[in-house]
C-alpha atoms as a PDB file:
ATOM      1  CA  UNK A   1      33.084  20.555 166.268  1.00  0.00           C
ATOM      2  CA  UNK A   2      30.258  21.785 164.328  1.00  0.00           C
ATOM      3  CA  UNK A   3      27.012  20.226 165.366  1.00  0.00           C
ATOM      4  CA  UNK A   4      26.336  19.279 161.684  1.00  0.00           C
ATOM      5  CA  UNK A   5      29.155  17.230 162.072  1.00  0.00           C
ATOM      6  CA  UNK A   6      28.609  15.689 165.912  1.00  0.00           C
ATOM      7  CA  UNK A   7      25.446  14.736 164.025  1.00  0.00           C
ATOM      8  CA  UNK A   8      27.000  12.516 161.754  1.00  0.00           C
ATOM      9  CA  UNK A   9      29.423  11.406 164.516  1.00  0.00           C
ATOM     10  CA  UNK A  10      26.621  10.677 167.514  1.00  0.00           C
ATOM     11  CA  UNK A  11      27.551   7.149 167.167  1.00  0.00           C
ATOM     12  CA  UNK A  12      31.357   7.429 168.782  1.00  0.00           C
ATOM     13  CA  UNK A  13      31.881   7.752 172.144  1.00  0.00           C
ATOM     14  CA  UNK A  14      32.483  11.241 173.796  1.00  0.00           C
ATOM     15  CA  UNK A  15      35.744  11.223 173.887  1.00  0.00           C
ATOM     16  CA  UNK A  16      36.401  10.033 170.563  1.00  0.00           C
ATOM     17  CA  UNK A  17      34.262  12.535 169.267  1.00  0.00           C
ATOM     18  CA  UNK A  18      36.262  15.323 171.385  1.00  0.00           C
ATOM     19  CA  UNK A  19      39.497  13.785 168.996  1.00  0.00           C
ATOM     20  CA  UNK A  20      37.973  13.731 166.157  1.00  0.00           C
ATOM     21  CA  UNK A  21      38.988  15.199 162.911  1.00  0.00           C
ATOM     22  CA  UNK A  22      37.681  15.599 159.128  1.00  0.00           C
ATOM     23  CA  UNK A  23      40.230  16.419 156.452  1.00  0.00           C
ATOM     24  CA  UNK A  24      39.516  19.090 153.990  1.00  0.00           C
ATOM     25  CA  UNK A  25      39.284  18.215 150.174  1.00  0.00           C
ATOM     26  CA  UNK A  26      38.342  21.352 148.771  1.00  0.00           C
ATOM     27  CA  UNK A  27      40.953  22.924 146.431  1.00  0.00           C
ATOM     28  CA  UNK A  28      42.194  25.556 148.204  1.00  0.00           C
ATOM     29  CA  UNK A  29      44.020  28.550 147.329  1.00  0.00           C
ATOM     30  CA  UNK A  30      46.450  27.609 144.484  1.00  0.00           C
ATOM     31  CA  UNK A  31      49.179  30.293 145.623  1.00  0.00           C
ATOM     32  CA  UNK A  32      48.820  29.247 149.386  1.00  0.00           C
ATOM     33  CA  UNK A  33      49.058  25.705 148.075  1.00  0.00           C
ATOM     34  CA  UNK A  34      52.153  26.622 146.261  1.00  0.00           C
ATOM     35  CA  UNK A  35      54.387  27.454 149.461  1.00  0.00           C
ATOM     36  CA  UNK A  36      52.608  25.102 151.513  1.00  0.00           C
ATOM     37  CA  UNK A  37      51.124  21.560 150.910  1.00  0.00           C
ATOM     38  CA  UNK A  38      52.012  21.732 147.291  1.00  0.00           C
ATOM     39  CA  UNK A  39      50.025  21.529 143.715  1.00  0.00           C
ATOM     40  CA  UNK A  40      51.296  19.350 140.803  1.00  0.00           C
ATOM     41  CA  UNK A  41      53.056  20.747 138.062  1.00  0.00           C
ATOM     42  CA  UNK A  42      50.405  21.276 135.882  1.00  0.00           C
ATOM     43  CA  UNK A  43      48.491  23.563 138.233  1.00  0.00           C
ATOM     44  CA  UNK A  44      51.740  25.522 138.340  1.00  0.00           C
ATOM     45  CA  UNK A  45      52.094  26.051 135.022  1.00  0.00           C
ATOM     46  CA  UNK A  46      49.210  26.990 134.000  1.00  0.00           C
ATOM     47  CA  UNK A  47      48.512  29.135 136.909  1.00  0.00           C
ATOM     48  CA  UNK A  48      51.713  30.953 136.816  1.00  0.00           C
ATOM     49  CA  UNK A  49      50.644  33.996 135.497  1.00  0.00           C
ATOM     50  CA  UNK A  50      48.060  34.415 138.780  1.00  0.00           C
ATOM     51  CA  UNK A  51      51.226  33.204 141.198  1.00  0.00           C
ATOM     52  CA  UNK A  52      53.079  36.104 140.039  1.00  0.00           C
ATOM     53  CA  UNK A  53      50.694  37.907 140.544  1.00  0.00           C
ATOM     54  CA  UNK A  54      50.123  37.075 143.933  1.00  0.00           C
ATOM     55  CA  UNK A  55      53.898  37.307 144.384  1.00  0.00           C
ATOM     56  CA  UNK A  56      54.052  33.623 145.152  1.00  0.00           C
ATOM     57  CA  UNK A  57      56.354  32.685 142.044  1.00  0.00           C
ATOM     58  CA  UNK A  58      60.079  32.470 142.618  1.00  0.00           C
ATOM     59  CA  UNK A  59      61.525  35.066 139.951  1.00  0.00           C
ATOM     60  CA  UNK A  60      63.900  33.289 137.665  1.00  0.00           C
ATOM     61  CA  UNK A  61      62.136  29.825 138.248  1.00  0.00           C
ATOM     62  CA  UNK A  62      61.486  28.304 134.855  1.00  0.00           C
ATOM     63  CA  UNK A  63      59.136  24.873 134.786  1.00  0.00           C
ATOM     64  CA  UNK A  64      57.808  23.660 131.414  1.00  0.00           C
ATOM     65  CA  UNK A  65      55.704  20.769 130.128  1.00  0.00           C
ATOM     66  CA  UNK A  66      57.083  17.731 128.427  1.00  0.00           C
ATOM     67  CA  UNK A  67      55.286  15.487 126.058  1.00  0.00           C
ATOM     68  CA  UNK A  68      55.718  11.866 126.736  1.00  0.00           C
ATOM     69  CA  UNK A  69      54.629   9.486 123.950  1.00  0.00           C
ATOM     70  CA  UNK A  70      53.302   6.210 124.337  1.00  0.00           C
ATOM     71  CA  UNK A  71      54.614   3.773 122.112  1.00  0.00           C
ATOM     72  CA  UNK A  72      52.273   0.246 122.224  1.00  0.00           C
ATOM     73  CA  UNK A  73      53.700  -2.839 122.619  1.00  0.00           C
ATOM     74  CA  UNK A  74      57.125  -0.912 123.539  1.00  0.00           C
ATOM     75  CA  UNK A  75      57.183   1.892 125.917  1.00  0.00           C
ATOM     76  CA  UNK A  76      57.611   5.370 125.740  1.00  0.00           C
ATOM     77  CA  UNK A  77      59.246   7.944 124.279  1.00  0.00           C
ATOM     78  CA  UNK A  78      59.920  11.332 125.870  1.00  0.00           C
ATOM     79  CA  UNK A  79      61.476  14.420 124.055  1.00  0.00           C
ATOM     80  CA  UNK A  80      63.600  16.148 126.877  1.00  0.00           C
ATOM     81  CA  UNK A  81      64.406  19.833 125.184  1.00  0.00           C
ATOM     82  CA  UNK A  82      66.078  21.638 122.043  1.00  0.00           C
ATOM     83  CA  UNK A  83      68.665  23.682 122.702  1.00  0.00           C
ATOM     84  CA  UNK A  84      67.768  26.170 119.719  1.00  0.00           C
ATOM     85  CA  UNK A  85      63.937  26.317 120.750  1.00  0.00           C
ATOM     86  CA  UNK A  86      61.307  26.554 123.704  1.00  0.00           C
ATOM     87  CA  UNK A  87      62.250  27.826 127.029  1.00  0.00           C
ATOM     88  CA  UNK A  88      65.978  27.272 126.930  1.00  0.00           C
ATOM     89  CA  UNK A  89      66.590  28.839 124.175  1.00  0.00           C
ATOM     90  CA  UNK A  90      64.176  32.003 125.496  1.00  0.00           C
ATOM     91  CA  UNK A  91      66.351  32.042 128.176  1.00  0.00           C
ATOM     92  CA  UNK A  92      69.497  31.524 126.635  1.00  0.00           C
ATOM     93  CA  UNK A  93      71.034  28.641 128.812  1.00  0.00           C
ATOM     94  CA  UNK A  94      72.938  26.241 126.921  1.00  0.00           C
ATOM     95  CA  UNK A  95      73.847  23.761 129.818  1.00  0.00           C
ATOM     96  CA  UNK A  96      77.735  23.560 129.639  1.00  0.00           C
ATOM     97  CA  UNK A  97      77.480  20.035 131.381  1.00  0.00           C
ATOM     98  CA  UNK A  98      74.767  17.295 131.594  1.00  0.00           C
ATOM     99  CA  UNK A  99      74.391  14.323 134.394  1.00  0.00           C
ATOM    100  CA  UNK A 100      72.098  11.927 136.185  1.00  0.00           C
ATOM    101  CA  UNK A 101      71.237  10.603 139.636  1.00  0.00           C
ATOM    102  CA  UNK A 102      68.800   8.029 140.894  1.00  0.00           C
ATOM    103  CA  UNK A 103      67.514   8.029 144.070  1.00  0.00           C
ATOM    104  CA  UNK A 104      65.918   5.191 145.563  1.00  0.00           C
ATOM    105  CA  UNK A 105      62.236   4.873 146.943  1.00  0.00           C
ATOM    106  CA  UNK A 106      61.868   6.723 150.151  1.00  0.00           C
ATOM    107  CA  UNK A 107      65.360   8.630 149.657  1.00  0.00           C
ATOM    108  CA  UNK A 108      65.636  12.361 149.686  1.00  0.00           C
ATOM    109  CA  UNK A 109      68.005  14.894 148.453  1.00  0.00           C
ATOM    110  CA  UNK A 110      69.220  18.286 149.969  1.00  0.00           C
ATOM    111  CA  UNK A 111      68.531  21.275 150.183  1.00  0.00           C
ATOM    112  CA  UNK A 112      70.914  21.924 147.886  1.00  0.00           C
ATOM    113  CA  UNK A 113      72.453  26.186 147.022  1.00  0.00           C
ATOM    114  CA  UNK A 114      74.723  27.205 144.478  1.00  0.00           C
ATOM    115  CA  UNK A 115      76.353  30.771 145.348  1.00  0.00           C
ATOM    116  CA  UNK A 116      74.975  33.868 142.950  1.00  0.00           C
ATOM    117  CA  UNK A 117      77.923  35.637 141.275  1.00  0.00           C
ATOM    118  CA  UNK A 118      77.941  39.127 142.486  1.00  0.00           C
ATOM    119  CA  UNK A 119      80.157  42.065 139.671  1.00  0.00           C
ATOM    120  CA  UNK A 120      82.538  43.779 141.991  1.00  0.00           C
ATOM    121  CA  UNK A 121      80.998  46.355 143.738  1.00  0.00           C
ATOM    122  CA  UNK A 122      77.459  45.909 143.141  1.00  0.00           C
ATOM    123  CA  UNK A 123      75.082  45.318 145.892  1.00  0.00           C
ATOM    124  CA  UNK A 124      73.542  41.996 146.187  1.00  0.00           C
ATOM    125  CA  UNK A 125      69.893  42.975 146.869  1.00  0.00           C
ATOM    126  CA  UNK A 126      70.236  45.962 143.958  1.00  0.00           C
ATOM    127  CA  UNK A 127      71.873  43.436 141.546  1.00  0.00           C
ATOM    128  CA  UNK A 128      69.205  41.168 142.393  1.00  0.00           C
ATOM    129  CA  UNK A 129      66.347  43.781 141.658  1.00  0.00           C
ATOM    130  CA  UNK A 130      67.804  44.993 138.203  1.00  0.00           C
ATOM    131  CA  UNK A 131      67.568  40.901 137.305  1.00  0.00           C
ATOM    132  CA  UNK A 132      64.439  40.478 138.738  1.00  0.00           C
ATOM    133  CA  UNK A 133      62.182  42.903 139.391  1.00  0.00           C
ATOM    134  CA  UNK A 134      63.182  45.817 137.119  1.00  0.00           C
ATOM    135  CA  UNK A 135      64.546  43.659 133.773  1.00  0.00           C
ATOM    136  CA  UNK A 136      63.115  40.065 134.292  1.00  0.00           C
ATOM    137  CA  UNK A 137      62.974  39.253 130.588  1.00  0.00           C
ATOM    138  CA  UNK A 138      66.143  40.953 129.724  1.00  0.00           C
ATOM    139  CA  UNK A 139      68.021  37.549 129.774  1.00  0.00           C
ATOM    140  CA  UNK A 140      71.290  38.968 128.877  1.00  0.00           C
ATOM    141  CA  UNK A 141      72.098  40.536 131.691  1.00  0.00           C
ATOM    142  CA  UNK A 142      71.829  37.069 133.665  1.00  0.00           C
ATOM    143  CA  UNK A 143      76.047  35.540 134.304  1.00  0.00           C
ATOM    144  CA  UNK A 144      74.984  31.801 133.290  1.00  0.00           C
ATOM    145  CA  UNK A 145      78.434  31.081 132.279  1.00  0.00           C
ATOM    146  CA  UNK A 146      79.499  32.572 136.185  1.00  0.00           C
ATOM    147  CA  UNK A 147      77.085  30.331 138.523  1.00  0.00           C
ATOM    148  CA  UNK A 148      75.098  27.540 138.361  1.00  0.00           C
ATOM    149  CA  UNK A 149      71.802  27.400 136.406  1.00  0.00           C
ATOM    150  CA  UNK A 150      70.341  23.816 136.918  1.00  0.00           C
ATOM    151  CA  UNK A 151      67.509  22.561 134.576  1.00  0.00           C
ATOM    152  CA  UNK A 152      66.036  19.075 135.518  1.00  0.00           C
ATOM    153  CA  UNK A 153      64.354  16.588 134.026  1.00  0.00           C
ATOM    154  CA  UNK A 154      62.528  13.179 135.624  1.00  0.00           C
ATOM    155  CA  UNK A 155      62.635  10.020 133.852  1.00  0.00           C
ATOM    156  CA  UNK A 156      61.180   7.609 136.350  1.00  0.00           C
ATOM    157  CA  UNK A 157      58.866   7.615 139.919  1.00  0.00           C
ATOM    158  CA  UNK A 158      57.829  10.753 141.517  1.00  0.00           C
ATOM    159  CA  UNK A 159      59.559  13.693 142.560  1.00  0.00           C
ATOM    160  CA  UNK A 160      58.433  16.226 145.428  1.00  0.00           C
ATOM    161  CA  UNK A 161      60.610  19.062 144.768  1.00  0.00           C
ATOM    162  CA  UNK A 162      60.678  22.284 147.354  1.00  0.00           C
ATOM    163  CA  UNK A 163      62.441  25.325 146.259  1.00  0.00           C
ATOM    164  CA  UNK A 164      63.830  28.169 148.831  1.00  0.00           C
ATOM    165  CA  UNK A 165      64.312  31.304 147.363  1.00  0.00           C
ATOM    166  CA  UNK A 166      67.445  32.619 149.843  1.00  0.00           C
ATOM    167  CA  UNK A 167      69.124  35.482 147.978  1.00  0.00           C
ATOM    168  CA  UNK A 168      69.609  38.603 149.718  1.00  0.00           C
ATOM    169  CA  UNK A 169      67.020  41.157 149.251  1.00  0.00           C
ATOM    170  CA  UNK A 170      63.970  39.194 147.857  1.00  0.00           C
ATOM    171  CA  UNK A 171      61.292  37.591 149.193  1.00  0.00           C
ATOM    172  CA  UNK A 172      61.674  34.302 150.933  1.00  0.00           C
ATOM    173  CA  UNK A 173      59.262  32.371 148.771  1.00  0.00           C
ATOM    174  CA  UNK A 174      58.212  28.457 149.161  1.00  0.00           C
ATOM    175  CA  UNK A 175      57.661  27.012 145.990  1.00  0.00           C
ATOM    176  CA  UNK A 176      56.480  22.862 146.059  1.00  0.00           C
ATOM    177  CA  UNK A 177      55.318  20.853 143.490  1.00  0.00           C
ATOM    178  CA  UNK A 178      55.069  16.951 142.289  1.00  0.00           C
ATOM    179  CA  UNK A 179      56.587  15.947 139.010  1.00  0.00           C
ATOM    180  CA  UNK A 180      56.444  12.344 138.032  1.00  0.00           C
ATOM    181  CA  UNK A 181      59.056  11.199 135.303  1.00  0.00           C
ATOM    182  CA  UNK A 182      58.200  10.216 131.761  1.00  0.00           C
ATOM    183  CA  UNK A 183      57.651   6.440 133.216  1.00  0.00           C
ATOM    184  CA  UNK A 184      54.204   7.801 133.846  1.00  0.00           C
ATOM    185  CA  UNK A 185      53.110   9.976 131.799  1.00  0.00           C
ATOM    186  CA  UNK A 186      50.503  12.663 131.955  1.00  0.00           C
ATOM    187  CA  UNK A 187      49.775  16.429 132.296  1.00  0.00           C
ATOM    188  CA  UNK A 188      51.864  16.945 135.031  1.00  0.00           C
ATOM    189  CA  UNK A 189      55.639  15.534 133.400  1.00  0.00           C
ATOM    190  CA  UNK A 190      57.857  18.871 132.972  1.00  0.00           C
ATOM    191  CA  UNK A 191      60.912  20.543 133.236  1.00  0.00           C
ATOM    192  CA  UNK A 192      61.875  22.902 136.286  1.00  0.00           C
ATOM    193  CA  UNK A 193      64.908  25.300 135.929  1.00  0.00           C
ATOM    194  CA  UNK A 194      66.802  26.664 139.327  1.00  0.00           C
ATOM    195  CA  UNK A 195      68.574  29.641 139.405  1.00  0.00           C
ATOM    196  CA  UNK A 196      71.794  29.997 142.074  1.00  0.00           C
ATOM    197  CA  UNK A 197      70.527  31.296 145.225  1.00  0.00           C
ATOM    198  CA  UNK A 198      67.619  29.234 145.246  1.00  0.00           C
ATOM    199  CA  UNK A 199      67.520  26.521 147.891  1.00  0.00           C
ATOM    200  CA  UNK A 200      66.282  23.115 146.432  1.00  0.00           C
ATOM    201  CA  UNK A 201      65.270  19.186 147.741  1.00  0.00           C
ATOM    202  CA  UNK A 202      64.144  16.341 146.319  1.00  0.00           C
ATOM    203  CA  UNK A 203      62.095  13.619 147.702  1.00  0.00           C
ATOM    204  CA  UNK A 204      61.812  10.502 146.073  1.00  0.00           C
ATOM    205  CA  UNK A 205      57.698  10.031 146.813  1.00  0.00           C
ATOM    206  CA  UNK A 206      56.739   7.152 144.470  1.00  0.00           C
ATOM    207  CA  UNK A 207      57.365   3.299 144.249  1.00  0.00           C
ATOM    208  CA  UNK A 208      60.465   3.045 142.172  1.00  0.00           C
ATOM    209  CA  UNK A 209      63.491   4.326 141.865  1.00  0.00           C
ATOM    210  CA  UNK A 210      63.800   8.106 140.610  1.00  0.00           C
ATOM    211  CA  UNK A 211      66.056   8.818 137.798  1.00  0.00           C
ATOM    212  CA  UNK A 212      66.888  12.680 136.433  1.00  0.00           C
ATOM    213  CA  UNK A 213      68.847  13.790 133.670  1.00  0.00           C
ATOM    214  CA  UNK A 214      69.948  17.425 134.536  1.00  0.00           C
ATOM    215  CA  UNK A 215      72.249  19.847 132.580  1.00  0.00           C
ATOM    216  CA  UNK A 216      73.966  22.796 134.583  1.00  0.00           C
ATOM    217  CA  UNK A 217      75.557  26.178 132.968  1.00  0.00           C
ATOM    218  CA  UNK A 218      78.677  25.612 134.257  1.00  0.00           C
ATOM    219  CA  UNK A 219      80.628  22.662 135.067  1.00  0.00           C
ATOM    220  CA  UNK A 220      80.796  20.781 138.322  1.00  0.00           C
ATOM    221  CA  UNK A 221      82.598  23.257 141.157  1.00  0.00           C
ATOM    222  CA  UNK A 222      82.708  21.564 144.207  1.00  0.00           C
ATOM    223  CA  UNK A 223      83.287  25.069 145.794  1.00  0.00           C
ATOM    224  CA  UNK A 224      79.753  25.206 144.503  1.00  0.00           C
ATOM    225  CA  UNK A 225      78.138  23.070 146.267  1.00  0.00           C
ATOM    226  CA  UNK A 226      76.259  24.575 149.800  1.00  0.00           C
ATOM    227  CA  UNK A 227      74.064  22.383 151.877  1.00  0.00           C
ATOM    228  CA  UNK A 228      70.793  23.635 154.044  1.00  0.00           C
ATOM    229  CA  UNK A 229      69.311  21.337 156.251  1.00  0.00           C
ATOM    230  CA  UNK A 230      70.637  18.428 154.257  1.00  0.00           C
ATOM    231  CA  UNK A 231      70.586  16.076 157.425  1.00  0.00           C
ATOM    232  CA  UNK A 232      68.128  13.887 155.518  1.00  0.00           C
ATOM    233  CA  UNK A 233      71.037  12.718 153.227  1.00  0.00           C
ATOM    234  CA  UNK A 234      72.390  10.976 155.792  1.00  0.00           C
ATOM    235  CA  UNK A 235      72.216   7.132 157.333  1.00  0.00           C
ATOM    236  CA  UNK A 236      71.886   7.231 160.757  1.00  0.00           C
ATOM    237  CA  UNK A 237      72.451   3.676 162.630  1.00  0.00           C
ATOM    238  CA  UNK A 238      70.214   2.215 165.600  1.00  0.00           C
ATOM    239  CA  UNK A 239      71.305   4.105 168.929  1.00  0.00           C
ATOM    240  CA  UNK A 240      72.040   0.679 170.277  1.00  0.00           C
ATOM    241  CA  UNK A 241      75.237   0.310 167.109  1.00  0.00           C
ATOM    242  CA  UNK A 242      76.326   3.797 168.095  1.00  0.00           C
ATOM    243  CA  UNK A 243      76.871   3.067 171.909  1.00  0.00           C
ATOM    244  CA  UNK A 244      78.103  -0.477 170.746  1.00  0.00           C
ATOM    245  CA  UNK A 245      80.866   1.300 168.402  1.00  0.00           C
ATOM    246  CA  UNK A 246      81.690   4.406 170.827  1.00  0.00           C
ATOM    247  CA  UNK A 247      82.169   1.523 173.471  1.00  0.00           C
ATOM    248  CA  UNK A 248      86.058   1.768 174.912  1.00  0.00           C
ATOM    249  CA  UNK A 249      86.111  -1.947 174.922  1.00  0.00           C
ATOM    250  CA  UNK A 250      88.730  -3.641 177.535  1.00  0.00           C
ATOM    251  CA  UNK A 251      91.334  -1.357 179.317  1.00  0.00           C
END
């Protein structure tokens, strides 16, 4: 401990001084905040250009911001996307199926993987590259209609997403990031988009219940559907009710 700091602590015991800790508000480095602690979506965003950059950016990641409008006396309105404008249409995903989940306060959700398609004979970490590294905006080249694209948007709470970048050959990159839904609106309501390969959980970190309206570029496949470290989705019971229900009872 500095003594600047054992200064402004003299008046604790010795020991509690030898405990102590001071948390550190400064900002920090956005890109190390990125893949650890996390930023809000609005300081990803805007800072993307400088995370790719830094090689901190998940390639084929897509987040956008969202306009919610406050209507008095009412509510809200909130414009989710257009189909033949903005980043979708950039990109050209037109999601093939749309749904929504809630997940109750304190729940979580994953990690979640959807399998890359792969042409015959082409080399995962090559095929990858050409996407990319070598073509990244040549968006026809990308097989929406042969894995699944998600693109997500929040409606209510606060969702703490993490993304895992697993494909073969790239960089395992972290990506976190808080986006509350359009029940409070601000800077930081947007739109993230998930390519396959790319490992992703949900946490449900606010005081209501989280609702998402998400399309996909392909249908439901349950073949599709790979879990990492998705223990968190279940509902373990007291040790005491396991031993009571693995009990033999009488002979």
């Amino acid at each position: 401990m500095s003594s600047r700091i054992s200064e402004t602590w003299a008046g604790l015991n010795a020991d509690a001084r030898a405990r102590l800790e001071t948390r550190d508000y400064s900002s920090g480095d956005l890109a190390l905040r990125l893949g650890s602690t996390g930023v809000n979506a609005s300081e990803a965003i805007n800072g993307k250009a400088a995370l790719v950059e830094a090689g901190a950016w998940i390639p084929g990641v897509e987040m956008f911001s969202r306009r919610v409008f406050q209507q008095k006396g009412r509510g809200y309105f909130g414009e989710l996307t257009r189909l033949n404008e903005g980043t979708l249409e950039r990109l050209g995903i037109a999601p093939r199926q749309w749904a929504s989940a809630l997940m109750h306060r304190d729940s979580a959700k994953g990690f979640h993987i959807h399998p890359p398609y792969i042409p015959a004979g082409e080399d995962p970490a090559v095929w990858f590259k050409k996407l990319y590294i070598d073509e990244p905006e040549n968006y026809a080249l990308r097989p929406y209609d042969r894995e699944q694209w998600d693109v997500m948007f929040f409606l209510t709470g606060i969702c703490e997403m993490l993304l895992v970048d697993e494909r073969a050959g790239m960089p395992r990159r972290v990506m976190r990031f808080v986006i509350p839904g359009d029940s409070r609106p601000g800077p930081d309501n947007a739109a993230v988009i998930i390519p396959s390969g790319v490992a992703h959980a949900l946490r449900n970190v606010g005081n209501e219940d989280l609702i998402m309206v998400y399309g996909t570029s392909t249908v439901f496949n349950p073949e599709w559907e790979g879990r990492i470290a998705s223990d968190v989705e279940k509902c373990p019971l007291p040790a005491d009710w396991d031993r009571y229900l693995a009990s033999p009872g009488p002979a």
